[in-house]
Protein backbone atom coordinates (compact mmCIF):
# COMPACT_ATOMS: atom_id res chain seq x y z
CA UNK A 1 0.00 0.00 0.00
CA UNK A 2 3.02 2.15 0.43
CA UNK A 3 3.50 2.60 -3.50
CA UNK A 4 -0.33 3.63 -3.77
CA UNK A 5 0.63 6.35 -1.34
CA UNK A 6 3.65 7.27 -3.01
CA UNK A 7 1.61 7.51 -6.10
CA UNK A 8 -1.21 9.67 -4.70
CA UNK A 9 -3.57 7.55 -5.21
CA UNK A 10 -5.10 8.30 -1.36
CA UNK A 11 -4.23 10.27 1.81
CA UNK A 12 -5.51 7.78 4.35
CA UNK A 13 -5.75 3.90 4.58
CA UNK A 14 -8.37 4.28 6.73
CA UNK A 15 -10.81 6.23 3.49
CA UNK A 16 -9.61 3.95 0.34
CA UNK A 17 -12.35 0.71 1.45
CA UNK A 18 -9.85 -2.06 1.00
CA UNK A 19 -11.23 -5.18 -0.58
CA UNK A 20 -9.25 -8.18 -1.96
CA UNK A 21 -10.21 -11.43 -3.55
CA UNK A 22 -8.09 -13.80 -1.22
CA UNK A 23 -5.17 -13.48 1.13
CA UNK A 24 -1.67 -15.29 -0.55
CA UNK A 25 0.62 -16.82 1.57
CA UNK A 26 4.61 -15.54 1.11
CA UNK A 27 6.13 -18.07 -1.84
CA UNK A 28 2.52 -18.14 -3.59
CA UNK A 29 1.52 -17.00 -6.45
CA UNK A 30 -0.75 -14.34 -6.98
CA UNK A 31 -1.25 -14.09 -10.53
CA UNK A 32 -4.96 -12.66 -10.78
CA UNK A 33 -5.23 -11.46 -7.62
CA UNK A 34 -8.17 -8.77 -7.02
CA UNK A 35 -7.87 -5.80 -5.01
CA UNK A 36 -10.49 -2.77 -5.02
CA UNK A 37 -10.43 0.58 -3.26
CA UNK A 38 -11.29 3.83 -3.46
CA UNK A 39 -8.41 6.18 -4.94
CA UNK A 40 -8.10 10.00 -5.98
CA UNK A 41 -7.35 9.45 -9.28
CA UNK A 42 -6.77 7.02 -12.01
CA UNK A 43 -3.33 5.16 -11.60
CA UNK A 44 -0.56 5.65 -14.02
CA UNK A 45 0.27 1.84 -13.92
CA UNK A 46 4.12 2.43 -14.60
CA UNK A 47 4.72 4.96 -11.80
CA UNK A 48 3.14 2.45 -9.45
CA UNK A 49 4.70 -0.67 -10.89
CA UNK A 50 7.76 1.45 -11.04
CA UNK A 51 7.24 2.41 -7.11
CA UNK A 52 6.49 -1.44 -5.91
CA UNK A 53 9.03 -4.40 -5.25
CA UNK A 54 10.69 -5.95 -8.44
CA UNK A 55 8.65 -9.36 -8.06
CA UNK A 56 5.14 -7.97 -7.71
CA UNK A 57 3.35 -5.86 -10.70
CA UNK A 58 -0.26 -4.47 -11.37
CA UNK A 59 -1.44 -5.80 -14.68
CA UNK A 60 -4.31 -3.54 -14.67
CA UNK A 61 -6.53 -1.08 -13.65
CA UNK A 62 -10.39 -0.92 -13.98
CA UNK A 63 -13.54 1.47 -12.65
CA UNK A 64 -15.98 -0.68 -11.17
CA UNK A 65 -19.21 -0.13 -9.07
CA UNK A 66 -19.09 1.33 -5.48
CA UNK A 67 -20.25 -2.41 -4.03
CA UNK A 68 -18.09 -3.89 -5.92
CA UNK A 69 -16.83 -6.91 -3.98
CA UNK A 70 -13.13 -8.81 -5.68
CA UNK A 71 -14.26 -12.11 -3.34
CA UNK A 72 -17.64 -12.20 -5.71
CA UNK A 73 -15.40 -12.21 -8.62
């Protein structure tokens, strides 16, 4: 969540409405993982990607509905 910050993309944890799809355990991969939350703006994916560890990535971002729900997915 640190590289979201870094990014802009919110000012407190507390406001963005965290939601993921599943936890992942450390050595597992997470290839299609789903995360929602509320940001300030749209992400540029390369300063975030740029701004996160070398061995994680987001593949994309997407509007969705306010009850969204990534577990429904």
């Amino acid at each position: 969540m640190r590289a979201f910050k870094e990014c802009g993309l919110y000012r407190d944890f507390k406001e963005t409405g965290y939601r993921v799809a599943a936890r992942t355990d450390r050595g597992v991969s997470a290839i299609g993982q789903a995360v929602a939350l509320d940001v300030l703006k749209r992400p540029n994916l390369q300063e975030l990607n740029d701004s996160l560890p070398e061995d994680i990535a987001v593949l994309a971002a997407a509007e969705v509905r306010p009850d969204f729900n990534p577990r429904a997915q």
